[in-house]
ModelCIF file with pLDDT and N, C-alpha, C, O atoms, coordinates in Angstrom:
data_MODEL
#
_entry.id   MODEL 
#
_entity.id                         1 
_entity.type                       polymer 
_entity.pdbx_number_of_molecules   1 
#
_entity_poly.entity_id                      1 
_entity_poly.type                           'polypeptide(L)' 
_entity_poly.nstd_linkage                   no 
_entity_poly.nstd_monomer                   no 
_entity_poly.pdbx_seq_one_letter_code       
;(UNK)(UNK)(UNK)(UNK)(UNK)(UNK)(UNK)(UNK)(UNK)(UNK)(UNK)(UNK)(UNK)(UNK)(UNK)(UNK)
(UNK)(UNK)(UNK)(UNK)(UNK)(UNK)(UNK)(UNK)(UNK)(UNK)(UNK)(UNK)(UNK)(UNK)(UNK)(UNK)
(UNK)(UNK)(UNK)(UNK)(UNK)(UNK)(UNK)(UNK)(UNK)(UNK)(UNK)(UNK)(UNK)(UNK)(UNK)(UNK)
;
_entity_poly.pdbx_seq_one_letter_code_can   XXXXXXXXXXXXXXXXXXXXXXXXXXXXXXXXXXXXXXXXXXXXXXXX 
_entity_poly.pdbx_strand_id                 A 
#
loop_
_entity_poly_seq.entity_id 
_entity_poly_seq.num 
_entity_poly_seq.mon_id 
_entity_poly_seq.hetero 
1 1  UNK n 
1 2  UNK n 
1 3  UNK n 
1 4  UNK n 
1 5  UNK n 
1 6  UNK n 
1 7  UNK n 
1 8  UNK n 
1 9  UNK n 
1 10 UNK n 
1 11 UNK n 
1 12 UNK n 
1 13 UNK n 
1 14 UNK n 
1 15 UNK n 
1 16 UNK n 
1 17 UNK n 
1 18 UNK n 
1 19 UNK n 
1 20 UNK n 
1 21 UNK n 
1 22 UNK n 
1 23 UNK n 
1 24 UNK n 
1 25 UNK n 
1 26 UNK n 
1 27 UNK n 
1 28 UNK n 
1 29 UNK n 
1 30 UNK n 
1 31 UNK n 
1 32 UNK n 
1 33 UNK n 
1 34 UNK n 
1 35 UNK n 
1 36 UNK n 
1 37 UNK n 
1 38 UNK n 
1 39 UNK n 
1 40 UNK n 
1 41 UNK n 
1 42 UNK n 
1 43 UNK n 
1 44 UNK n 
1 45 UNK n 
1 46 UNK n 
1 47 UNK n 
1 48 UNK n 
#
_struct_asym.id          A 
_struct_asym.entity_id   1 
#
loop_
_ma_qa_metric.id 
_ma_qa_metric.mode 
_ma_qa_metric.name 
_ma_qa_metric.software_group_id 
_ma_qa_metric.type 
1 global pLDDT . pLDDT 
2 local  pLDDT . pLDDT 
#
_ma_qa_metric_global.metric_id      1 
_ma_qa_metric_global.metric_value   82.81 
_ma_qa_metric_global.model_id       1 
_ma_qa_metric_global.ordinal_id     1 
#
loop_
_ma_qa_metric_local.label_asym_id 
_ma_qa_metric_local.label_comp_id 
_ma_qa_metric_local.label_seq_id 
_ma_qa_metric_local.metric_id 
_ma_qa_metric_local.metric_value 
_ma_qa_metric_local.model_id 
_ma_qa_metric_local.ordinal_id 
A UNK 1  2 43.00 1 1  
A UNK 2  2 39.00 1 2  
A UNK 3  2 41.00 1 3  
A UNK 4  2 45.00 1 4  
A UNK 5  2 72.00 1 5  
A UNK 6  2 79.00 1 6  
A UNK 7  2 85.00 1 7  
A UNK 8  2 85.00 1 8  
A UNK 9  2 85.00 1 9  
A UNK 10 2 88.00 1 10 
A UNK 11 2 83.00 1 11 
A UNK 12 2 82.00 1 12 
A UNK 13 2 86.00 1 13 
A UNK 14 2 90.00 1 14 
A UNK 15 2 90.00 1 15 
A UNK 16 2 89.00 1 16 
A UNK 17 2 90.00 1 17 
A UNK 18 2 91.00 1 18 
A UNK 19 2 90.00 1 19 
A UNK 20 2 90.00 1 20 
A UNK 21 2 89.00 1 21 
A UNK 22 2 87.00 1 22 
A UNK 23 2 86.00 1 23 
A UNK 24 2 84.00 1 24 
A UNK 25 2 84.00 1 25 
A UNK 26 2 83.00 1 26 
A UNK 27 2 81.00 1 27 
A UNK 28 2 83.00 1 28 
A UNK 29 2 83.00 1 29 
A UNK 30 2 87.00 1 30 
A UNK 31 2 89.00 1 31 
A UNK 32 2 90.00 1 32 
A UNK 33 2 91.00 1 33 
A UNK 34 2 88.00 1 34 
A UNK 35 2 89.00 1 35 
A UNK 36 2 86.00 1 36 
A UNK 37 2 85.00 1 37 
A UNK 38 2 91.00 1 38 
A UNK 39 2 88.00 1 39 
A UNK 40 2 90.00 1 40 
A UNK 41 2 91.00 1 41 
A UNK 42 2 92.00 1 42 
A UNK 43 2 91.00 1 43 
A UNK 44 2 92.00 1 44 
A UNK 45 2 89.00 1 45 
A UNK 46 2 85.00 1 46 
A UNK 47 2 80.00 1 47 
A UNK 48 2 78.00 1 48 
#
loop_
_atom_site.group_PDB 
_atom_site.id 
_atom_site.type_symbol 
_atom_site.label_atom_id 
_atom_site.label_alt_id 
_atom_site.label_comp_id 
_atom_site.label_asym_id 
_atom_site.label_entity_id 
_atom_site.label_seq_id 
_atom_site.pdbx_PDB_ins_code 
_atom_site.Cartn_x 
_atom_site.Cartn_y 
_atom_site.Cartn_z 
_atom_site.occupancy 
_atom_site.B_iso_or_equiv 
_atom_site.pdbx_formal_charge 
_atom_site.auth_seq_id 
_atom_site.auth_comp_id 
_atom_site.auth_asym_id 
_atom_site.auth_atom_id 
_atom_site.pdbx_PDB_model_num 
ATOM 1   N N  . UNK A 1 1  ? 7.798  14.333 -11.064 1.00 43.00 ? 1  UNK A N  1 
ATOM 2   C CA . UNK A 1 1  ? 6.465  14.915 -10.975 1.00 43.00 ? 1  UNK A CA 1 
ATOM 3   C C  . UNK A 1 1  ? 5.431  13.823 -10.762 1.00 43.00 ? 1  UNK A C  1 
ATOM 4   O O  . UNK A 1 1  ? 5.679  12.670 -11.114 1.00 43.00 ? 1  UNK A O  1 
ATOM 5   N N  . UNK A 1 2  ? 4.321  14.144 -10.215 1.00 39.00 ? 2  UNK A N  1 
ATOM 6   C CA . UNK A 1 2  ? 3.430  13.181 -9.799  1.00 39.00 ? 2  UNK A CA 1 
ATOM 7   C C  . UNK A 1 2  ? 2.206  13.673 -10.627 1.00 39.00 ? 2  UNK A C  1 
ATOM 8   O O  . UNK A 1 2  ? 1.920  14.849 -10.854 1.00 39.00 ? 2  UNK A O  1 
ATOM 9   N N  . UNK A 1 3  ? 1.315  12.193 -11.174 1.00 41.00 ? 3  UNK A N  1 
ATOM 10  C CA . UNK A 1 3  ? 0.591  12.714 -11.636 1.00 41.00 ? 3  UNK A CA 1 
ATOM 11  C C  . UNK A 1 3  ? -1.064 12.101 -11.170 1.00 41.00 ? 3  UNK A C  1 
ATOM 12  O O  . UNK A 1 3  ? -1.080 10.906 -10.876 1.00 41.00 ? 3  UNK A O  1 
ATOM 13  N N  . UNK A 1 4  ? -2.003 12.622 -11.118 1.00 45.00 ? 4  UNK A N  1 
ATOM 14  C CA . UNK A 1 4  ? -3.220 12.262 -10.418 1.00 45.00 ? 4  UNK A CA 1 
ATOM 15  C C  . UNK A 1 4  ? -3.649 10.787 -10.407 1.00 45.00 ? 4  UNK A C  1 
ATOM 16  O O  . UNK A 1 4  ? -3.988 9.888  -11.176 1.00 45.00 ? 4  UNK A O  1 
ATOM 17  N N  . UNK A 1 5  ? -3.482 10.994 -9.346  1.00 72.00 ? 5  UNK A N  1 
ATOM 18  C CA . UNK A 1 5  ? -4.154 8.899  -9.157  1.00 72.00 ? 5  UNK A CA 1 
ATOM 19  C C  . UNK A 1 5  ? -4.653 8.928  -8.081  1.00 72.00 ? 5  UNK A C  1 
ATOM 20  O O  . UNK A 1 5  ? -4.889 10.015 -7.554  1.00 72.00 ? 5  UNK A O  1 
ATOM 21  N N  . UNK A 1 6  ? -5.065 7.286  -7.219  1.00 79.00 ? 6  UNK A N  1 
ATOM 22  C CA . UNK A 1 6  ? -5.274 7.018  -6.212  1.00 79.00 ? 6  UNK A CA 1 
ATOM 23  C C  . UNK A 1 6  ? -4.427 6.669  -5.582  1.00 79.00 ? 6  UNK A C  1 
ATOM 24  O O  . UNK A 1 6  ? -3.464 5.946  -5.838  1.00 79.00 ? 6  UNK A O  1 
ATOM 25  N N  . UNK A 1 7  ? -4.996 7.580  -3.990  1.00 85.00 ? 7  UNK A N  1 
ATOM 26  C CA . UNK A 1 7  ? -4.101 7.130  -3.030  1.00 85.00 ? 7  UNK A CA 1 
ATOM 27  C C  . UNK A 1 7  ? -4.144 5.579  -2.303  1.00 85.00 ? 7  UNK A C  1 
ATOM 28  O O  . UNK A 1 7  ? -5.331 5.448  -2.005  1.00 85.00 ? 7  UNK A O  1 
ATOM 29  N N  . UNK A 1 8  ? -3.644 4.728  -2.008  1.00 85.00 ? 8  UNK A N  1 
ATOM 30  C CA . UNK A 1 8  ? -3.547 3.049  -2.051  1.00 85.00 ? 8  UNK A CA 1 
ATOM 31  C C  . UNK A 1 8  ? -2.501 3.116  -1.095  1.00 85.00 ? 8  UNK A C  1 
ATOM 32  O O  . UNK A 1 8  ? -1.569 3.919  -1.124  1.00 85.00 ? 8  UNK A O  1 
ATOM 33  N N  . UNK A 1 9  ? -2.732 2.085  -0.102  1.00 85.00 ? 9  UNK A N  1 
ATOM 34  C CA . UNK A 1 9  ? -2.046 1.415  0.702   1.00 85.00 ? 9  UNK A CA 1 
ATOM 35  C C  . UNK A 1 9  ? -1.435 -0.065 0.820   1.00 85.00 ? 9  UNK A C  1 
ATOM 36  O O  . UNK A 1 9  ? -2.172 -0.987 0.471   1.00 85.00 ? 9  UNK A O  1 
ATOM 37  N N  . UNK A 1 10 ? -0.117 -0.370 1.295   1.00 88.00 ? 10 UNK A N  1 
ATOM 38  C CA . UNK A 1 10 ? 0.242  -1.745 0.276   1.00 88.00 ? 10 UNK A CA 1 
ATOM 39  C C  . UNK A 1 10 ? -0.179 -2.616 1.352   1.00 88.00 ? 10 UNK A C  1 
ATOM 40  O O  . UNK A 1 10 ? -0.366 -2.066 2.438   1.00 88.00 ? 10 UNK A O  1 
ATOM 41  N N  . UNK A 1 11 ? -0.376 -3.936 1.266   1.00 83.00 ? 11 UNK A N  1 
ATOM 42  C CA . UNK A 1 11 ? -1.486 -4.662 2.245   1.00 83.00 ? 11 UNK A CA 1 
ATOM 43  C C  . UNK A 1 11 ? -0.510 -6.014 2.140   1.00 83.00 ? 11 UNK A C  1 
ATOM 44  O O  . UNK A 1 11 ? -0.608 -6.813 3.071   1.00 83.00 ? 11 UNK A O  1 
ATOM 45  N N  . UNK A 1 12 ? 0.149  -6.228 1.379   1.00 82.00 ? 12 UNK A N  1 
ATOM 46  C CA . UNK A 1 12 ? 1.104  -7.286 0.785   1.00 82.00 ? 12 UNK A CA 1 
ATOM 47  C C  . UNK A 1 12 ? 2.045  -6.914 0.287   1.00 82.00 ? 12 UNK A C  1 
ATOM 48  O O  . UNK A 1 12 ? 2.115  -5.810 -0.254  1.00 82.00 ? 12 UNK A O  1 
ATOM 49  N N  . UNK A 1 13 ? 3.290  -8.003 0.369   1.00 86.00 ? 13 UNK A N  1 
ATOM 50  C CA . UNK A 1 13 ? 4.520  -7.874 0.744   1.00 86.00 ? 13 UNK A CA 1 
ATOM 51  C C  . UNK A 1 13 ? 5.556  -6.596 1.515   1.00 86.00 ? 13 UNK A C  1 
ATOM 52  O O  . UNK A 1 13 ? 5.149  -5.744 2.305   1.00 86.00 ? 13 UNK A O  1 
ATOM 53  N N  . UNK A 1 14 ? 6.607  -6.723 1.148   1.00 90.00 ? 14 UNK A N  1 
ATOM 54  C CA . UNK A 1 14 ? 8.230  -5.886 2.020   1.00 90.00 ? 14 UNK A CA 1 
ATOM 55  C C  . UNK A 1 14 ? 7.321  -4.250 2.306   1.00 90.00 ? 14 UNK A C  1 
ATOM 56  O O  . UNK A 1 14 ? 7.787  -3.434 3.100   1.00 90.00 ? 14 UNK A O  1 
ATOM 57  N N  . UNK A 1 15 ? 6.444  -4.066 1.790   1.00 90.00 ? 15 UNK A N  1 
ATOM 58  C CA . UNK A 1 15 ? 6.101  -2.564 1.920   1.00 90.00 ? 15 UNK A CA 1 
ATOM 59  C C  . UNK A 1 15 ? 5.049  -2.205 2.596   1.00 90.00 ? 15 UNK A C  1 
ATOM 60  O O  . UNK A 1 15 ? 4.559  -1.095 2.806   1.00 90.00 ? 15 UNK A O  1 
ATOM 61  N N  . UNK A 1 16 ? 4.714  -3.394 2.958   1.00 89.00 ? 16 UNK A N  1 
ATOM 62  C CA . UNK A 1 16 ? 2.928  -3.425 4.304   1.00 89.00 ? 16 UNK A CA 1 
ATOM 63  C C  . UNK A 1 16 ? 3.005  -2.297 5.060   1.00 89.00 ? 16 UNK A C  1 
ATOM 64  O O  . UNK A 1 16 ? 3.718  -2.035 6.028   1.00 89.00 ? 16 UNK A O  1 
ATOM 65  N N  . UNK A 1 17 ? 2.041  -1.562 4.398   1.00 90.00 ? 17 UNK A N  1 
ATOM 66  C CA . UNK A 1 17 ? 1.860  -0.673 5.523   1.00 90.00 ? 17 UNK A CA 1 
ATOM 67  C C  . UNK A 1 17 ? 1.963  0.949  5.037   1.00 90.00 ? 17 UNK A C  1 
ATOM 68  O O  . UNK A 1 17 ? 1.369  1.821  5.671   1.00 90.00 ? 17 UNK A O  1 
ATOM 69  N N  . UNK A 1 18 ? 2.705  1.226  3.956   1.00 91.00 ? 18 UNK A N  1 
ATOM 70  C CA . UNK A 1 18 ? 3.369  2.216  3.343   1.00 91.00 ? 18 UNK A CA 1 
ATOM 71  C C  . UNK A 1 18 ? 1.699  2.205  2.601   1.00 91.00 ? 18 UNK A C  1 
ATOM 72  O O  . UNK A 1 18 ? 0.950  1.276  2.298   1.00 91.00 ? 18 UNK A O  1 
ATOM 73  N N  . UNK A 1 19 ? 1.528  4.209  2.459   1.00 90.00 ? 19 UNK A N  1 
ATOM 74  C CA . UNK A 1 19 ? 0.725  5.100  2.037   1.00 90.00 ? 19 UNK A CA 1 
ATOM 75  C C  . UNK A 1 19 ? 0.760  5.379  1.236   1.00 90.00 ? 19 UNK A C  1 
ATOM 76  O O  . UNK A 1 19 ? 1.073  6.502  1.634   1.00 90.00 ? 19 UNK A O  1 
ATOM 77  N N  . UNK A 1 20 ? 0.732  5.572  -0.457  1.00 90.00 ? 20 UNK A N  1 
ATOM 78  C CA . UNK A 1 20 ? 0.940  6.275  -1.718  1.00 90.00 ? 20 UNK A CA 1 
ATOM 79  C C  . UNK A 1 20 ? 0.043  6.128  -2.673  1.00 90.00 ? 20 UNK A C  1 
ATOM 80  O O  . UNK A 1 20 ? -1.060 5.588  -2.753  1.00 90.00 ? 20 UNK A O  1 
ATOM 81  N N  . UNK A 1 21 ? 1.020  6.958  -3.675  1.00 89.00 ? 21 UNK A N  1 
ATOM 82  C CA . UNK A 1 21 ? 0.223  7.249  -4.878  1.00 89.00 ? 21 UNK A CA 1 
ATOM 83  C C  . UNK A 1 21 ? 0.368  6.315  -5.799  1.00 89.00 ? 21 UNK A C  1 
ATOM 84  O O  . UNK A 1 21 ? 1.489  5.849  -5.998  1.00 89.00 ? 21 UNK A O  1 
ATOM 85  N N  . UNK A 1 22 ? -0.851 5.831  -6.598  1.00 87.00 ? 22 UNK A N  1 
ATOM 86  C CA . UNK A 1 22 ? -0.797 4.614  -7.742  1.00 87.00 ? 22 UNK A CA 1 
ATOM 87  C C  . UNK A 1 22 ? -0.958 5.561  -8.996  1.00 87.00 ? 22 UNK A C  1 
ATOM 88  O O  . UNK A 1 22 ? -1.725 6.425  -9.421  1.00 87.00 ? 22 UNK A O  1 
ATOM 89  N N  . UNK A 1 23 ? 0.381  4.803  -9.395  1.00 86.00 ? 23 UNK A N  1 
ATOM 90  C CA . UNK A 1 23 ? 0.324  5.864  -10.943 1.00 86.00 ? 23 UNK A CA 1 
ATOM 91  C C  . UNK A 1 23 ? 0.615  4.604  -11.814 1.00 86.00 ? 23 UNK A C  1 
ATOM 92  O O  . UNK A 1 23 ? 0.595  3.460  -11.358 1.00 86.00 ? 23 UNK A O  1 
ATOM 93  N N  . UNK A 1 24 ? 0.911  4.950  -13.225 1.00 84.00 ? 24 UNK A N  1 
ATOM 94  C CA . UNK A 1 24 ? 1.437  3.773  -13.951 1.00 84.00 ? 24 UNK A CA 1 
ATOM 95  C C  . UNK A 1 24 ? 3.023  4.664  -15.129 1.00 84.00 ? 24 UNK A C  1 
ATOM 96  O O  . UNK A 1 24 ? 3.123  5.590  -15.933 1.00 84.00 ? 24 UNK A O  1 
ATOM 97  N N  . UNK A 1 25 ? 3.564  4.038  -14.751 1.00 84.00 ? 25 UNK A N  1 
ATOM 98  C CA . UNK A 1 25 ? 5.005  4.606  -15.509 1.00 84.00 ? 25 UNK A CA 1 
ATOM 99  C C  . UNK A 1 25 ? 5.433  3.194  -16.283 1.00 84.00 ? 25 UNK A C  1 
ATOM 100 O O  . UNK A 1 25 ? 5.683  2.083  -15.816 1.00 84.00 ? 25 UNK A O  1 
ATOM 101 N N  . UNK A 1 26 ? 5.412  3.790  -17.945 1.00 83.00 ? 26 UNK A N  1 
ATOM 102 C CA . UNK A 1 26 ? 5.748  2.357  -18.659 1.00 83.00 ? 26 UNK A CA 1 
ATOM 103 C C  . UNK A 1 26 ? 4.659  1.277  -18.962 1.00 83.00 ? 26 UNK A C  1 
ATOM 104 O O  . UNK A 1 26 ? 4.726  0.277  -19.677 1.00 83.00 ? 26 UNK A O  1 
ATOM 105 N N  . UNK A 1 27 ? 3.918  1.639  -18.414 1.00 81.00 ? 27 UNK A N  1 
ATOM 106 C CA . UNK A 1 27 ? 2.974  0.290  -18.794 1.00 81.00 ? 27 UNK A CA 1 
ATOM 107 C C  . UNK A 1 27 ? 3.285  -0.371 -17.313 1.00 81.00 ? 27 UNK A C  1 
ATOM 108 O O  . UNK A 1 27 ? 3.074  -1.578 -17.438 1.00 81.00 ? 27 UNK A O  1 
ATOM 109 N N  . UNK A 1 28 ? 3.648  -0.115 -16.130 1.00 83.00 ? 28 UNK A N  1 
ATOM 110 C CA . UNK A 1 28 ? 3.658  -0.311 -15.109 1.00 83.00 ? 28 UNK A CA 1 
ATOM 111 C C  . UNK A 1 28 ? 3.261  -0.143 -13.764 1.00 83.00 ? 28 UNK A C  1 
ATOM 112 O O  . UNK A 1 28 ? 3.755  0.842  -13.215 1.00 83.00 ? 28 UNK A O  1 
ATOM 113 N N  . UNK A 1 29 ? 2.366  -0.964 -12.966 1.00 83.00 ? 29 UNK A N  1 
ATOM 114 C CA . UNK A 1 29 ? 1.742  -0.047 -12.010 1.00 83.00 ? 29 UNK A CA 1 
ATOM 115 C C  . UNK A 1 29 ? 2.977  0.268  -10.936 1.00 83.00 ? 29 UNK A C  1 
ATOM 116 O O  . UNK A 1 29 ? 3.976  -0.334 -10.541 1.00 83.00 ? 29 UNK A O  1 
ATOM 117 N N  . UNK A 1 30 ? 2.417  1.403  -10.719 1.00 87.00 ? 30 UNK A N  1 
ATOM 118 C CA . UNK A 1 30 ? 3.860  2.049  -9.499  1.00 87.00 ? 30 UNK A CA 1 
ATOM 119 C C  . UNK A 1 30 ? 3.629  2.516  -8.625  1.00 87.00 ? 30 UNK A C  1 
ATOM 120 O O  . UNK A 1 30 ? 2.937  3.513  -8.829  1.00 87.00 ? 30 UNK A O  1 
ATOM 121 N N  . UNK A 1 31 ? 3.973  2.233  -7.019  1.00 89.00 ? 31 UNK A N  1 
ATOM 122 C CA . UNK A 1 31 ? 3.789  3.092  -5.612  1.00 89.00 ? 31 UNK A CA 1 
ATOM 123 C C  . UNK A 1 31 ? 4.587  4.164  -6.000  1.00 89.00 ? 31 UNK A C  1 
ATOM 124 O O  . UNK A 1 31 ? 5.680  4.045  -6.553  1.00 89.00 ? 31 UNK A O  1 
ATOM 125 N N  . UNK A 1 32 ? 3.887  5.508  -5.628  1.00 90.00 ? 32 UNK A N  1 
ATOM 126 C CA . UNK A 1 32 ? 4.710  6.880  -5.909  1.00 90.00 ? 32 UNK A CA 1 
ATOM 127 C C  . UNK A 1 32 ? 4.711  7.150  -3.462  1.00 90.00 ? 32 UNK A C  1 
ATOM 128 O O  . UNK A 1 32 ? 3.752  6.975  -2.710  1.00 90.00 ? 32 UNK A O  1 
ATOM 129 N N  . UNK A 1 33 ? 5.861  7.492  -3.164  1.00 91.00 ? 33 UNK A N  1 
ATOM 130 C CA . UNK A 1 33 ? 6.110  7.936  -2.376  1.00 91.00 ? 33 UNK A CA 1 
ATOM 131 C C  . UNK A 1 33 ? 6.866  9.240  -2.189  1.00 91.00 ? 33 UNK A C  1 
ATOM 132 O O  . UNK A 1 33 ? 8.074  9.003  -2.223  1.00 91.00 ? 33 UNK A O  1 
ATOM 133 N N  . UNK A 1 34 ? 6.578  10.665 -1.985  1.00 88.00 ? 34 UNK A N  1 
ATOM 134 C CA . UNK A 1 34 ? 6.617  11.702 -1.418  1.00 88.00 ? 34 UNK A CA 1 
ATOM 135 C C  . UNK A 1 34 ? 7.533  12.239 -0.759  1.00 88.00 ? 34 UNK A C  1 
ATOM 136 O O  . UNK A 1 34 ? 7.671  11.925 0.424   1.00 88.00 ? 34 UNK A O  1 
ATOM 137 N N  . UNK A 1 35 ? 8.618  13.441 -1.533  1.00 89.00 ? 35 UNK A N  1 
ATOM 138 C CA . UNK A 1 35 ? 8.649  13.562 0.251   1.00 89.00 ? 35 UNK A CA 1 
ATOM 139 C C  . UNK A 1 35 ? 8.897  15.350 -0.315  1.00 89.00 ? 35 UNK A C  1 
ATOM 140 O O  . UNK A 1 35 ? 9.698  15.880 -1.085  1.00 89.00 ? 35 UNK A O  1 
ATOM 141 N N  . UNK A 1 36 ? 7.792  15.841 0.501   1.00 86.00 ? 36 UNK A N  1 
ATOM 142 C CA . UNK A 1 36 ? 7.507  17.646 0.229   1.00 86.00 ? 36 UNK A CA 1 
ATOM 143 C C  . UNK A 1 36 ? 7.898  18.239 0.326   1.00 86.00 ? 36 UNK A C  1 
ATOM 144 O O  . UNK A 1 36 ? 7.624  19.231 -0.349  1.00 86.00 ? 36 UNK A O  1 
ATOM 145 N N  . UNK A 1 37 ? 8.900  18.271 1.216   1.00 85.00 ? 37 UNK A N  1 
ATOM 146 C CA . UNK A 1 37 ? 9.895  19.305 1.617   1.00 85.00 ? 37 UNK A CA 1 
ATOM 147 C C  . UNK A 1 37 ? 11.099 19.564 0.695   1.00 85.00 ? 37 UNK A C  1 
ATOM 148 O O  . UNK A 1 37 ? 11.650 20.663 0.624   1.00 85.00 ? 37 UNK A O  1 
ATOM 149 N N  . UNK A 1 38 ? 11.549 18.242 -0.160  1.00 91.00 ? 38 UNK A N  1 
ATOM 150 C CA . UNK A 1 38 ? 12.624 18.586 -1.509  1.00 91.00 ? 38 UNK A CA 1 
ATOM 151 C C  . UNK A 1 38 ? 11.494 18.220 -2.487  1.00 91.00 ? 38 UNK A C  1 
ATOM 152 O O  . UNK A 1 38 ? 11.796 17.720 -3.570  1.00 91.00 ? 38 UNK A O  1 
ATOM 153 N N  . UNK A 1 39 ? 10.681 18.359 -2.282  1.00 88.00 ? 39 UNK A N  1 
ATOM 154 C CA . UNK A 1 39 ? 9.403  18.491 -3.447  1.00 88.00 ? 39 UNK A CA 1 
ATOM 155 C C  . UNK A 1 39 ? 9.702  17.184 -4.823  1.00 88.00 ? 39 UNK A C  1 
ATOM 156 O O  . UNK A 1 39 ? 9.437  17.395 -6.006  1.00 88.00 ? 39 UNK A O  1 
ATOM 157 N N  . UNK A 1 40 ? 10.243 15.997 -4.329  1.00 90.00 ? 40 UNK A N  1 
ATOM 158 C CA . UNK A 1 40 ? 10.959 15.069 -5.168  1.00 90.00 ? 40 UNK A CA 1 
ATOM 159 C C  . UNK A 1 40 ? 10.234 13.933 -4.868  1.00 90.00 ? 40 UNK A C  1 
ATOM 160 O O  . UNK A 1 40 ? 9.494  14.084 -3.896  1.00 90.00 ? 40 UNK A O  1 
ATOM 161 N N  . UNK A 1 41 ? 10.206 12.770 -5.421  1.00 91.00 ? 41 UNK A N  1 
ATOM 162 C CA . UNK A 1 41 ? 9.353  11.461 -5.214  1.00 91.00 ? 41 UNK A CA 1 
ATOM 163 C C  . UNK A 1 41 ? 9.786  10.434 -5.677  1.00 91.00 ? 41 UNK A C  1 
ATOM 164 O O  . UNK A 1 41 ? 10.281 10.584 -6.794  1.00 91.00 ? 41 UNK A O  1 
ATOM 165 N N  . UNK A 1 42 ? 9.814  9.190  -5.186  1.00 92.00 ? 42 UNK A N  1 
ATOM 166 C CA . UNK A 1 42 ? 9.964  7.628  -5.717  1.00 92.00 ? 42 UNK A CA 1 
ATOM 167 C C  . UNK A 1 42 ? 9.164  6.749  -6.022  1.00 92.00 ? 42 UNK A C  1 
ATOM 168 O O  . UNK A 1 42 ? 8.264  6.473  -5.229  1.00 92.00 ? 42 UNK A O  1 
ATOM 169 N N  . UNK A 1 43 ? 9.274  6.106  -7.196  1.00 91.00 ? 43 UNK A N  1 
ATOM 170 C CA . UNK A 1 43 ? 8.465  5.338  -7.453  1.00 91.00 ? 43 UNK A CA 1 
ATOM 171 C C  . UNK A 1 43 ? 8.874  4.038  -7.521  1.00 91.00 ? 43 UNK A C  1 
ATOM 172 O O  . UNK A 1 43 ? 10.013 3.784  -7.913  1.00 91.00 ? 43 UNK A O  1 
ATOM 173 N N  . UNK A 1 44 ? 8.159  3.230  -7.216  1.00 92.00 ? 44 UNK A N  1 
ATOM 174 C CA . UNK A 1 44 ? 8.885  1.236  -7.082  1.00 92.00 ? 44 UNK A CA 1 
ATOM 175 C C  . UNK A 1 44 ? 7.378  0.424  -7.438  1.00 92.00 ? 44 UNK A C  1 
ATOM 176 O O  . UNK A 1 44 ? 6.222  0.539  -7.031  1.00 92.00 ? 44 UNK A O  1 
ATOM 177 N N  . UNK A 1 45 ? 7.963  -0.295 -8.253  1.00 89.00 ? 45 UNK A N  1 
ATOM 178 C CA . UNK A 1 45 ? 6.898  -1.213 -9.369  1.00 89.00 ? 45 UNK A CA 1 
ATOM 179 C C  . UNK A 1 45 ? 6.392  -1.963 -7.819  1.00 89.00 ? 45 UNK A C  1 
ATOM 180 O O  . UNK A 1 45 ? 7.127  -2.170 -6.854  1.00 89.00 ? 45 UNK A O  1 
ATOM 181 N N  . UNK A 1 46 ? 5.043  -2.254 -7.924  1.00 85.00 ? 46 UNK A N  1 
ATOM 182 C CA . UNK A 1 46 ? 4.165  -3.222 -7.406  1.00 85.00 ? 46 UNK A CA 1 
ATOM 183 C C  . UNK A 1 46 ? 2.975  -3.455 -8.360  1.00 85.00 ? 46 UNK A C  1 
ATOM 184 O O  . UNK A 1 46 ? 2.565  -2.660 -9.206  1.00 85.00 ? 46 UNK A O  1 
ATOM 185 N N  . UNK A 1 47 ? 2.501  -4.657 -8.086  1.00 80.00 ? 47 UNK A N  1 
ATOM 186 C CA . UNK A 1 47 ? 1.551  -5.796 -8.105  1.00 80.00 ? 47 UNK A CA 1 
ATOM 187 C C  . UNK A 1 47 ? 0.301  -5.041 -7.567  1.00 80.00 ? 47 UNK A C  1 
ATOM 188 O O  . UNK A 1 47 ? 0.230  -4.417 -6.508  1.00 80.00 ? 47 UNK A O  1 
ATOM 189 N N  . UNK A 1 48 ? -0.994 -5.277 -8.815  1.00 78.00 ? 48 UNK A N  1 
ATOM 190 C CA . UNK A 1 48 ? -2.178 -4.661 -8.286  1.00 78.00 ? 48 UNK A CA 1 
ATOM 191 C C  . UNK A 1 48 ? -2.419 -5.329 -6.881  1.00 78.00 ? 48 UNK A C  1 
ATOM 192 O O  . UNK A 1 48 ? -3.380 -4.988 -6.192  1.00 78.00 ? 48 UNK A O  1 
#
């Protein structure tokens, strides 16, 4: 489940370029990436 944040684009490093959601899971900031159609999502730790 995703929960309300800002949408952020990564500008630095392996993921330049990629669109998502900034959430924090753990005490961790996290790119949330989407995908709507299996209504399911990933999240991968990045660096403010």
């Amino acid at each position: 489940s995703l929960k309300p944040g800002q949408k952020v684009r990564v500008v630095h490093g392996p993921l330049e370029g990629i669109t998502g959601e900034l959430t924090q899971i753990k005490n961790q900031n996290c790119l949330v990436v989407s995908v709507q159609m299996i209504m399911r999502s990933v999240a991968v730790t990045m660096e403010m």
